[in-house]
Structure formats: C-alpha cells, structure tokens
C-alpha atoms as a PDB file:
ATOM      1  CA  UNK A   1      -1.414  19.548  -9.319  1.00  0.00           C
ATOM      2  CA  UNK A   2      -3.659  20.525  -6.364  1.00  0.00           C
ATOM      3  CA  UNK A   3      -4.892  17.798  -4.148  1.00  0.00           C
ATOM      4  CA  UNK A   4      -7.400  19.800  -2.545  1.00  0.00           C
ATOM      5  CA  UNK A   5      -9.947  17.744  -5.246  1.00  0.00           C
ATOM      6  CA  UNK A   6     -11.959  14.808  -3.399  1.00  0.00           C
ATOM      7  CA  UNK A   7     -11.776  12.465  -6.534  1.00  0.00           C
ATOM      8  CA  UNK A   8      -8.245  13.500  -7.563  1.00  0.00           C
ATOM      9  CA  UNK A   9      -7.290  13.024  -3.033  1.00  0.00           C
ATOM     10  CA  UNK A  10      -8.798   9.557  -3.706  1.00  0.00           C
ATOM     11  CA  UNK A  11      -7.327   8.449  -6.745  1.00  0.00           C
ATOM     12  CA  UNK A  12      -3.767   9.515  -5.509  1.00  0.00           C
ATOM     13  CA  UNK A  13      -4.439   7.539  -2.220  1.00  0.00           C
ATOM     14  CA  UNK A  14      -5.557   4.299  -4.320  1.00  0.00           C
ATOM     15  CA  UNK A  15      -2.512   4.291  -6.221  1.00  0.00           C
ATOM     16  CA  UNK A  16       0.371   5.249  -3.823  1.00  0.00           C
ATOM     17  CA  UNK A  17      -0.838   4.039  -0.258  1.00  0.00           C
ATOM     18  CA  UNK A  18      -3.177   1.383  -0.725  1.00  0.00           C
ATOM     19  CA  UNK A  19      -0.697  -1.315  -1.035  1.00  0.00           C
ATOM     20  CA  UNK A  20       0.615  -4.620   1.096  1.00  0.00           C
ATOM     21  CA  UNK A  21       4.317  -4.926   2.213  1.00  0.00           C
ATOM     22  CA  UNK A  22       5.967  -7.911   2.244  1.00  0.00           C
ATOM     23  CA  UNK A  23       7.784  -8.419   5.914  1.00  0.00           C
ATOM     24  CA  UNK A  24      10.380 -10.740   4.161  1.00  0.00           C
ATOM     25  CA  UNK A  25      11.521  -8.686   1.667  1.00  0.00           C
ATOM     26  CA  UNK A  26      10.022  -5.530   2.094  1.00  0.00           C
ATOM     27  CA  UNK A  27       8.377  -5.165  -2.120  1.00  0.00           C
ATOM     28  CA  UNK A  28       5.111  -3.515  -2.101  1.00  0.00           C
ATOM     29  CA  UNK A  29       1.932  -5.952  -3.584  1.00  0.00           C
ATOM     30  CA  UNK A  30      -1.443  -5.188  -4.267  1.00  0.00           C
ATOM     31  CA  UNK A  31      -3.659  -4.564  -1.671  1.00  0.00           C
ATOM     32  CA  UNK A  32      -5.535  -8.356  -2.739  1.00  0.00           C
ATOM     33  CA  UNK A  33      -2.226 -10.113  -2.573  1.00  0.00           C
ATOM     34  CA  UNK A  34      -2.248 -13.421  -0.660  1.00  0.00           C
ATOM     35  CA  UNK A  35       1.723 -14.073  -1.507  1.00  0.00           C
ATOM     36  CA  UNK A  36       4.350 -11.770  -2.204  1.00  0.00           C
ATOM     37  CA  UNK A  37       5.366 -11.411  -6.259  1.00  0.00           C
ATOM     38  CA  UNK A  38       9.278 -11.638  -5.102  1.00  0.00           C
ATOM     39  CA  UNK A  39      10.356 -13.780  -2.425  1.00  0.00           C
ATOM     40  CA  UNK A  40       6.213 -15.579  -2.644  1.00  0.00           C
ATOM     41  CA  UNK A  41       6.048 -15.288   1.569  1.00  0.00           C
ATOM     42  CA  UNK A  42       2.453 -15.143   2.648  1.00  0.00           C
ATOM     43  CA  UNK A  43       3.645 -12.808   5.400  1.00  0.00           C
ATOM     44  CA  UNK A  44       1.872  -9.545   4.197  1.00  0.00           C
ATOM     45  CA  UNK A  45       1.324  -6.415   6.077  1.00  0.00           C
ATOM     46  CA  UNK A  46      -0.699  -2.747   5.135  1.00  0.00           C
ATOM     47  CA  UNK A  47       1.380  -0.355   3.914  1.00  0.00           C
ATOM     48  CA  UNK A  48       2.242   2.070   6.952  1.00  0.00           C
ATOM     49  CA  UNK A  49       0.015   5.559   6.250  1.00  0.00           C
ATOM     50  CA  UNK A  50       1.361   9.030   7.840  1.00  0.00           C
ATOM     51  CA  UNK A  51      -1.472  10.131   9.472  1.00  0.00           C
ATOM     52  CA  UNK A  52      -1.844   6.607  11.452  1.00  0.00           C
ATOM     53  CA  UNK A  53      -1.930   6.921  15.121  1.00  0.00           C
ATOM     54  CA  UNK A  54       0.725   5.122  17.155  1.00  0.00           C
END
C-alpha cells in the first residue's frame, strides 16, 4: 500500500504515532490518557516521532 495518499498518510499517522508513553513502564496509551492502563502512573510522555528535531 502506497502512502503517497494524504488521507491514507493521515490515517496511518493517527493510528501508529499518535500515542502517549508511559515513562514507568514504557506501554503506549491513547493520546487522551491522563493515567497509564498498566502500571496507572500519571507520568505520560508523546510518543517520540522520526522526523522530530533534536
């Protein structure tokens, strides 16, 4: 499947990198999370993106 789509680009991004990481544990949450669905720590990060400068 070709990415070069806007909508399909999009959709792939929503689902694979728009996420929270938990710093305790490291499980990926929903992006709305407020507490992690393992260990429940509140301490929540962005999920790191590639293309991210440092």
């Amino acid at each position: 499947m070709s990415l070069r789509d806007p909508f399909k680009l999009e959709l792939a991004r929503r689902h694979l990198v728009n996420k929270t990481v938990c710093r305790s544990c490291g499980v990926t949450n929903p992006p709305k999370a407020t507490k992690c669905r393992k260990c429940r720590s509140k301490n929540l990060r962005p999920k790191k993106t590639k293309g991210r400068a440092r």
